[in-house]
Protein backbone atom coordinates (compact mmCIF):
# COMPACT_ATOMS: atom_id res chain seq x y z
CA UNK A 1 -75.56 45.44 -79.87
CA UNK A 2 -74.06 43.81 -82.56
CA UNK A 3 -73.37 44.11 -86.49
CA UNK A 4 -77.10 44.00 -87.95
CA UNK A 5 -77.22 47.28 -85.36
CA UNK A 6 -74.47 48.99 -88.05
CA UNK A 7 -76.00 47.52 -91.06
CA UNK A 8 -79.39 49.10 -90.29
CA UNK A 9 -77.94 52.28 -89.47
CA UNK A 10 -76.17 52.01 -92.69
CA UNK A 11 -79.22 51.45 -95.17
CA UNK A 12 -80.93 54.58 -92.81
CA UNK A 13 -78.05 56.86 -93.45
CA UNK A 14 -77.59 59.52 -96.38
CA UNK A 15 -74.33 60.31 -95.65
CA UNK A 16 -71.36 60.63 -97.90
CA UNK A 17 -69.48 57.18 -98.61
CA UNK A 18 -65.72 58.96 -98.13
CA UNK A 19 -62.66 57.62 -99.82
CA UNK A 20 -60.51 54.78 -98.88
CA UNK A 21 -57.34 55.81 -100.12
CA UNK A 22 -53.53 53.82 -100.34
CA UNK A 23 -51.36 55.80 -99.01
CA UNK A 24 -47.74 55.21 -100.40
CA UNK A 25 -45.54 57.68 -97.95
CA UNK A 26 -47.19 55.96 -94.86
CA UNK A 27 -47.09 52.20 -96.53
CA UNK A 28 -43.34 53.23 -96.77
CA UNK A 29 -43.09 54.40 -93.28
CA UNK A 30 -44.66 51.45 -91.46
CA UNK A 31 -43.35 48.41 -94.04
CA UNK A 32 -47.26 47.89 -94.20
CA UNK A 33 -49.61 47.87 -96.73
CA UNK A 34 -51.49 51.37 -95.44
CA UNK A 35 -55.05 52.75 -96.55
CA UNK A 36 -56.66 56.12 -95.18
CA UNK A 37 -60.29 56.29 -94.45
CA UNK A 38 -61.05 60.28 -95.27
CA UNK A 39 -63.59 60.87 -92.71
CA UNK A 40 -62.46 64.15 -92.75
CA UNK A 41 -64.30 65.26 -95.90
CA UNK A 42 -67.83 64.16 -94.62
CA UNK A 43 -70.37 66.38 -93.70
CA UNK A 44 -69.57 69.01 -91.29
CA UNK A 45 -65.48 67.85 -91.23
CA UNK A 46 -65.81 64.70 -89.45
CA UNK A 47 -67.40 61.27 -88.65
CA UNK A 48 -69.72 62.81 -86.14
CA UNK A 49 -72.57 63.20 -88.54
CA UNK A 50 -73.02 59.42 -88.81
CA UNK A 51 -73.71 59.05 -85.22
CA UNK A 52 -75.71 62.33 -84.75
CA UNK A 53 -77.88 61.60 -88.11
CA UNK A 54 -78.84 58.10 -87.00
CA UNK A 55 -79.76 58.87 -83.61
CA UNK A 56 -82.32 62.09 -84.58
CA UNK A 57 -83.54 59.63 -87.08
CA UNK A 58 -84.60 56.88 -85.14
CA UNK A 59 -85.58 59.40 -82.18
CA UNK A 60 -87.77 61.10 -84.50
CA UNK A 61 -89.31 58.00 -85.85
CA UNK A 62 -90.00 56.04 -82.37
CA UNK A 63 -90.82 59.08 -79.96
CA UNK A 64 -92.43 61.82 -83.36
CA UNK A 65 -93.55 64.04 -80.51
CA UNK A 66 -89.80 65.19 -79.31
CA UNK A 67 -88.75 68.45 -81.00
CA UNK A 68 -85.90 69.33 -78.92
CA UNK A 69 -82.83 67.61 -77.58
CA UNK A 70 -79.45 68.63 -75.39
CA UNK A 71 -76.43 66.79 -75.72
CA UNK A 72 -72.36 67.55 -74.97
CA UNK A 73 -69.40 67.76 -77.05
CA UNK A 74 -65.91 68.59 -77.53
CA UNK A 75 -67.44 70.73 -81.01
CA UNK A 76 -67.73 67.63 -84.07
CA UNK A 77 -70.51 65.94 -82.36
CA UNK A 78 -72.00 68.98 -81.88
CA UNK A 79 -71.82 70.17 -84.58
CA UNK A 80 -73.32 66.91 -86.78
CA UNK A 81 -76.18 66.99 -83.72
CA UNK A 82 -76.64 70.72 -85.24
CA UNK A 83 -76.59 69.80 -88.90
CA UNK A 84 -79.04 66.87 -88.14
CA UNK A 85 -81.34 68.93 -86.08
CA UNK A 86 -81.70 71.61 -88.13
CA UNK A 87 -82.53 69.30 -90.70
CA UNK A 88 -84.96 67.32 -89.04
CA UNK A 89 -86.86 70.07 -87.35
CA UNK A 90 -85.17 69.83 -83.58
CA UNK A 91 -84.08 72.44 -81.48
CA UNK A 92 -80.64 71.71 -80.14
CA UNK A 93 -78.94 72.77 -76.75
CA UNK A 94 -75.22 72.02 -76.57
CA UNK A 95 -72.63 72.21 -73.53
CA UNK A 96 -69.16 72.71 -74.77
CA UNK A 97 -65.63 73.32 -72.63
CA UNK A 98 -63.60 76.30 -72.91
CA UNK A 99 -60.96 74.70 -74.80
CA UNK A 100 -63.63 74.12 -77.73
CA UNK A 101 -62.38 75.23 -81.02
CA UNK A 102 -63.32 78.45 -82.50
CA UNK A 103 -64.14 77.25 -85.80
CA UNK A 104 -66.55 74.49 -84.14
CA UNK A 105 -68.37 77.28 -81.96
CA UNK A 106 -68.88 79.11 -85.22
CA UNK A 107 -70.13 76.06 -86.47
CA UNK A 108 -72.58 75.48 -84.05
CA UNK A 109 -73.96 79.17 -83.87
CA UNK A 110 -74.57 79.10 -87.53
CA UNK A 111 -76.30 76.22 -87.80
CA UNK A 112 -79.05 76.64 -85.50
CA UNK A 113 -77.79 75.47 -81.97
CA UNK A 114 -77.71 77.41 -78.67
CA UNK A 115 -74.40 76.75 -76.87
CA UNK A 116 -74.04 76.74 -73.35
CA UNK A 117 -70.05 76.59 -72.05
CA UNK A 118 -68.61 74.70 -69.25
CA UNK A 119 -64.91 74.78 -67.74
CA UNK A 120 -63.94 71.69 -69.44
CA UNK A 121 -65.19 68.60 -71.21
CA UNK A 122 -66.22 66.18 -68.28
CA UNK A 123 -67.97 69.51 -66.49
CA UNK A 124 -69.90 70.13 -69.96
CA UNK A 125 -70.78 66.18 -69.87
CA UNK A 126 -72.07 66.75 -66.47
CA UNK A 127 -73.94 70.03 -67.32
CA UNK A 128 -75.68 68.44 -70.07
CA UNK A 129 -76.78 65.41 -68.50
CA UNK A 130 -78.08 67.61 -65.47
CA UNK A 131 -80.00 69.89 -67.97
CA UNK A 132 -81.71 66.94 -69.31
CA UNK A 133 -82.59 65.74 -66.36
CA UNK A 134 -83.79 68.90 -65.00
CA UNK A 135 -85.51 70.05 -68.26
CA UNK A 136 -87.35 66.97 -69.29
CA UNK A 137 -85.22 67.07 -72.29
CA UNK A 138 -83.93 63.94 -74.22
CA UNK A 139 -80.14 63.96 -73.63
CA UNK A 140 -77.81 62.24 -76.39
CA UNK A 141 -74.21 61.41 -75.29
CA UNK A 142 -71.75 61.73 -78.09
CA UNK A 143 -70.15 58.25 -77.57
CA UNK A 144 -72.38 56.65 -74.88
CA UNK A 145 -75.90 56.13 -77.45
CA UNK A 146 -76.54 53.33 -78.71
CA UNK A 147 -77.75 54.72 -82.35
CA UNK A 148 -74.59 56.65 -82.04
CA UNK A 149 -72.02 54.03 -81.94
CA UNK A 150 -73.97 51.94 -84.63
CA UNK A 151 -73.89 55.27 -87.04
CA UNK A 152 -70.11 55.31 -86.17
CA UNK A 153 -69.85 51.97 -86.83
CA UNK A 154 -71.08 52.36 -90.89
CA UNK A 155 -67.43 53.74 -91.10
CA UNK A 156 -65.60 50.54 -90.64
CA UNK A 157 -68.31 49.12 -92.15
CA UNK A 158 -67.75 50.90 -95.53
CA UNK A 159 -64.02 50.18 -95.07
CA UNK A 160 -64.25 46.20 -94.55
CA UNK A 161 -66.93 46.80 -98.15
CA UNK A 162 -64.11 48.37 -100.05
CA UNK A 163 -61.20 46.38 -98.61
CA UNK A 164 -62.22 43.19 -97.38
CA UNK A 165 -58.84 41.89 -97.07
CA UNK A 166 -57.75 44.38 -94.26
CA UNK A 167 -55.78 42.69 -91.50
CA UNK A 168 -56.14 45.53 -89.05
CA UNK A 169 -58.32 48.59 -88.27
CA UNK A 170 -56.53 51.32 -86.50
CA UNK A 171 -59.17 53.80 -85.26
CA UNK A 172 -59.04 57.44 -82.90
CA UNK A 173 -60.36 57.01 -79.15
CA UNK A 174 -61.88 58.75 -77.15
CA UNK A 175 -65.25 58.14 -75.28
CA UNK A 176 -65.15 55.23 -77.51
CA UNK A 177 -67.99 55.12 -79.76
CA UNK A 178 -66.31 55.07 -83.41
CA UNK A 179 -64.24 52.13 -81.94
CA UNK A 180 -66.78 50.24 -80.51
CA UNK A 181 -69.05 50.63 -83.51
CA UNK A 182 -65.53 49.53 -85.55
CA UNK A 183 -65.52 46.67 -83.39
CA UNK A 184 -68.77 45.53 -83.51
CA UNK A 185 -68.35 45.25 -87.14
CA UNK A 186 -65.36 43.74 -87.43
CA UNK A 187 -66.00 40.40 -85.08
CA UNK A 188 -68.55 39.14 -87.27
CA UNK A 189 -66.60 39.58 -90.76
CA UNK A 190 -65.46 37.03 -92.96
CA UNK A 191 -62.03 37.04 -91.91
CA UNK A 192 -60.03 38.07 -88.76
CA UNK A 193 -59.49 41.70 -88.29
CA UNK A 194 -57.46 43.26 -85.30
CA UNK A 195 -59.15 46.95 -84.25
CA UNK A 196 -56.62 48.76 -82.38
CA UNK A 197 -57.57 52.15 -80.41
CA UNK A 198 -55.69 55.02 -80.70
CA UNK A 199 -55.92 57.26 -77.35
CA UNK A 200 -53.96 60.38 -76.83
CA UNK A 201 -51.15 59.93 -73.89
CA UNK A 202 -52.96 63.06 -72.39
CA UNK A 203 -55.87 61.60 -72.32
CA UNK A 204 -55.47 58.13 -70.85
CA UNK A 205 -59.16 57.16 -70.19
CA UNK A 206 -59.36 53.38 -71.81
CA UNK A 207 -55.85 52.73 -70.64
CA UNK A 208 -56.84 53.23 -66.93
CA UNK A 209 -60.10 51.65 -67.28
CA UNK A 210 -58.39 48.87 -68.87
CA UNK A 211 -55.97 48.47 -66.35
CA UNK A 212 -58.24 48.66 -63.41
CA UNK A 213 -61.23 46.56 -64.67
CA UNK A 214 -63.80 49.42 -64.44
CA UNK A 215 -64.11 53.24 -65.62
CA UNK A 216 -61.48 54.89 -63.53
CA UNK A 217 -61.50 59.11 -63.56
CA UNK A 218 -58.20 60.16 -64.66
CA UNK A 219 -56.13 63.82 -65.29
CA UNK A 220 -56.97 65.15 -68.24
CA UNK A 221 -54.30 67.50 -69.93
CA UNK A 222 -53.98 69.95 -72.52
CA UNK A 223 -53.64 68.21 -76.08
CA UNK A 224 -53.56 68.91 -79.68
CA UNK A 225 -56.82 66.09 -79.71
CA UNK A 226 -59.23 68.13 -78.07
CA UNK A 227 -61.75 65.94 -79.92
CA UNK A 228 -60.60 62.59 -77.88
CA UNK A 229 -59.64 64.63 -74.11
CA UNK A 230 -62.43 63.88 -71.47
CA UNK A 231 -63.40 61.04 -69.02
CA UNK A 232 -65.94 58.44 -69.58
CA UNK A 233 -69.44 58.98 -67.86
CA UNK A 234 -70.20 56.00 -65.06
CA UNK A 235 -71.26 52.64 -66.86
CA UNK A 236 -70.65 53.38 -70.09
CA UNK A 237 -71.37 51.08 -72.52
CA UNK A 238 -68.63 51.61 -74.36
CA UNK A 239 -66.32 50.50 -71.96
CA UNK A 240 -67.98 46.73 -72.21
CA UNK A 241 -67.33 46.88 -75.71
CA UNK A 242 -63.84 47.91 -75.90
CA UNK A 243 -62.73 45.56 -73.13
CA UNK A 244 -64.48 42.34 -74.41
CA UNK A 245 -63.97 43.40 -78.81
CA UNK A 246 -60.80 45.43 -79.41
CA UNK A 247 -57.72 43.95 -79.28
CA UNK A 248 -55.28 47.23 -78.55
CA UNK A 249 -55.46 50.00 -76.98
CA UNK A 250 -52.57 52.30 -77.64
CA UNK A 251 -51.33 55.76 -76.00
CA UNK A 252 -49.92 58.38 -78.53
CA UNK A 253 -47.68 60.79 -77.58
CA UNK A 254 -48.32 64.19 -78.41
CA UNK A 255 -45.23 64.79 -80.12
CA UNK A 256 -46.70 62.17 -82.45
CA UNK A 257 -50.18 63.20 -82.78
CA UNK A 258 -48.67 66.80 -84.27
CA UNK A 259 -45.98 65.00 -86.63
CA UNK A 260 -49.34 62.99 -88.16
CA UNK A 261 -51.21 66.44 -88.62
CA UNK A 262 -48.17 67.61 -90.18
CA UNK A 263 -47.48 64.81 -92.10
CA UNK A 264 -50.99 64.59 -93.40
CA UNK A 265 -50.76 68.10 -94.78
CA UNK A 266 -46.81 67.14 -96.35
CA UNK A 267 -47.57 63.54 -97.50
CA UNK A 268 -51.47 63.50 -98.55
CA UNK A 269 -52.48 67.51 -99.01
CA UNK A 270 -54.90 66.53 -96.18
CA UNK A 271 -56.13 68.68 -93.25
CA UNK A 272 -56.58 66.91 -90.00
CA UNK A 273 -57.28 67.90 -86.73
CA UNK A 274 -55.76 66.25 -83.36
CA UNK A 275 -57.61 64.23 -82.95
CA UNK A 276 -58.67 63.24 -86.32
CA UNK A 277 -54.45 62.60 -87.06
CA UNK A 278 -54.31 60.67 -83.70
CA UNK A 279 -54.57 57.02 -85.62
CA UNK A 280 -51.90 58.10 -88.13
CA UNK A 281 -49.81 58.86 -85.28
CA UNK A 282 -50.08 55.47 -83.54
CA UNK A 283 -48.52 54.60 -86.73
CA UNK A 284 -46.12 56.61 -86.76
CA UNK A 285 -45.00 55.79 -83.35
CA UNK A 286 -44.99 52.17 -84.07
CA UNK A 287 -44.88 49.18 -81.81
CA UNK A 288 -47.90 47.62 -82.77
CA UNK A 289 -46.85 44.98 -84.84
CA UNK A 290 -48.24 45.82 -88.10
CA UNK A 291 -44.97 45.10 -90.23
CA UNK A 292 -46.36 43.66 -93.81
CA UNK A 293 -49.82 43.57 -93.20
CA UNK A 294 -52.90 45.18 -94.81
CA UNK A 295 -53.62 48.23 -92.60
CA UNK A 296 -56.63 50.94 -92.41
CA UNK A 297 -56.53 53.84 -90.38
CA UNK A 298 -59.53 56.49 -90.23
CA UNK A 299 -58.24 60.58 -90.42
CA UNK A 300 -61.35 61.29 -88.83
CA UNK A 301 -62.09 65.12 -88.96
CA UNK A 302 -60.33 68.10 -90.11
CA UNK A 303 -62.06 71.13 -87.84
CA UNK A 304 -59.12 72.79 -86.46
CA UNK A 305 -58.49 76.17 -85.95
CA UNK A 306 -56.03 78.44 -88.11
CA UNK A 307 -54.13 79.49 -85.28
CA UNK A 308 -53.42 75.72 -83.97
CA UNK A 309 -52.53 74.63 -87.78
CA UNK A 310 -50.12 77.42 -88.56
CA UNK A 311 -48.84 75.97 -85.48
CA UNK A 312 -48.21 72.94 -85.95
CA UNK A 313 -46.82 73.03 -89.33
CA UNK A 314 -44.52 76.16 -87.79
């Protein structure tokens, strides 16, 4: 894969071109020259439906004959997969965990998709991949597709468009799709851009693989980024890509990940979920060495629930 992979994606998409927005408070906070990528206002609350549109698309036009598909997801990829499906005419079979949001279920229901649920994330990963394999039924992984990471990608390609002078990229992790596709993108522009991955300290999947050389099972805990909490499946791609293009990968503490979604509402009038807030906190936490220079960071989605909001800005 490489950049021409996001560029096509991009000129197949219809997607909204979201915002790229300076954002003073957090310039202030950092001593950096900070601009917010508001994935959070695309269709269906997050990034997803980059991914999810580009891989129905191309599915549709090399294999025409496929009308249904089953995939996994902590509830955003889901539901783009369902807004994309229902759109293109293909049935839709989703595993979700437990710990899925409400407001992402409802989602899903409503749009068209039958939902089947699964203890947690890396069981409904399992379940899905097992239906698919059982049902004859084309199974797309949220973060391990190769149309899906180059639809993810079009988002730091639209960023690099509006703001070619960014230094760094800061971007939420979790199977690692978005960053991939971010990195992709960002080793063949015109000037040097870190891309730094923001995983949740509860979450700790890239860090171990990192550390180890190869995609290592860890514990996954309870966290406010529900969207970024799961293990990789064996041989990911995105694993080769994050080790060999990004140049941090950083843990955020969940104490920071709920000061960002608070912040976000405070600061910017934004709505973010977890893990959509989880490259804002990485910020926020500092350490990464971004004193004075030109920084974006993608908010990512804004699906949570009413009950974890009121929460979190308790």
């Amino acid at each position: 894969m490489n950049r021409h992979d996001v560029e096509a994606a991009a000129r197949r998409l219809r997607v909204c071109r979201t915002p790229l927005l300076k954002s003073a408070w957090l310039s202030d906070r950092c001593q950096a020259d900070v601009w917010i990528k508001l994935e959070s206002v695309q269709a269906g609350g997050s990034f997803k439906i980059r991914g999810a549109y580009n891989a129905l698309m191309q599915l549709r036009a090399n294999h025409p004959g496929v009308n249904e598909v089953v995939t996994a997801s902590a509830g955003n990829h889901g539901v783009a997969m369902s807004l994309a499906a229902r759109d293109l005419g293909i049935s839709l079979r989703v595993h979700v965990p437990g710990t899925a949001p409400e407001a992402k279920r409802k989602t899903l229901v409503a749009n068209g998709a039958h939902l089947i649920e699964q203890p947690d994330y890396d069981a409904a990963e399992q379940g899905a991949r097992d239906d698919g394999e059982a049902s004859g039924t084309m199974y797309i992984s949220p973060y391990n597709h190769p149309d899906v990471i180059a639809g993810a990608g079009t988002v730091a390609l639209e960023m690099l468009e509006d703001k070619p002078d960014l230094d760094a990229i800061v971007v939420p992790l979790g199977g690692g799709g978005l960053l991939a596709g971010a990195a992709l993108v960002a080793q063949e522009h015109v000037r040097r851009v870190r891309v730094i991955g923001a995983e949740a300290e509860a979450s700790p999947v890239f860090t171990a693989a990192l550390a180890a050389g190869e995609i290592t099972p860890v514990t996954v805990h309870p966290t406010l980024a529900d969207g970024l909490a799961g293990n990789m499946e064996p041989g990911s791609r995105t694993f080769d890509l994050v080790r060999d293009l990004v140049d941090v990968v950083a843990l955020v503490a969940e104490s920071s990940i709920k000061t960002a979604m608070r912040s976000l509402v405070w600061r910017e009038r934004l709505i973010a979920e977890g893990a959509g807030a989880t490259g804002v906190g990485a910020l926020l936490q500092g350490g990464l060495g971004l004193e004075g220079a030109r920084v974006g960071v993608m908010v990512t989605g804004r699906n949570v629930d009413e009950a974890v909001l009121r929460r979190v800005l308790a």
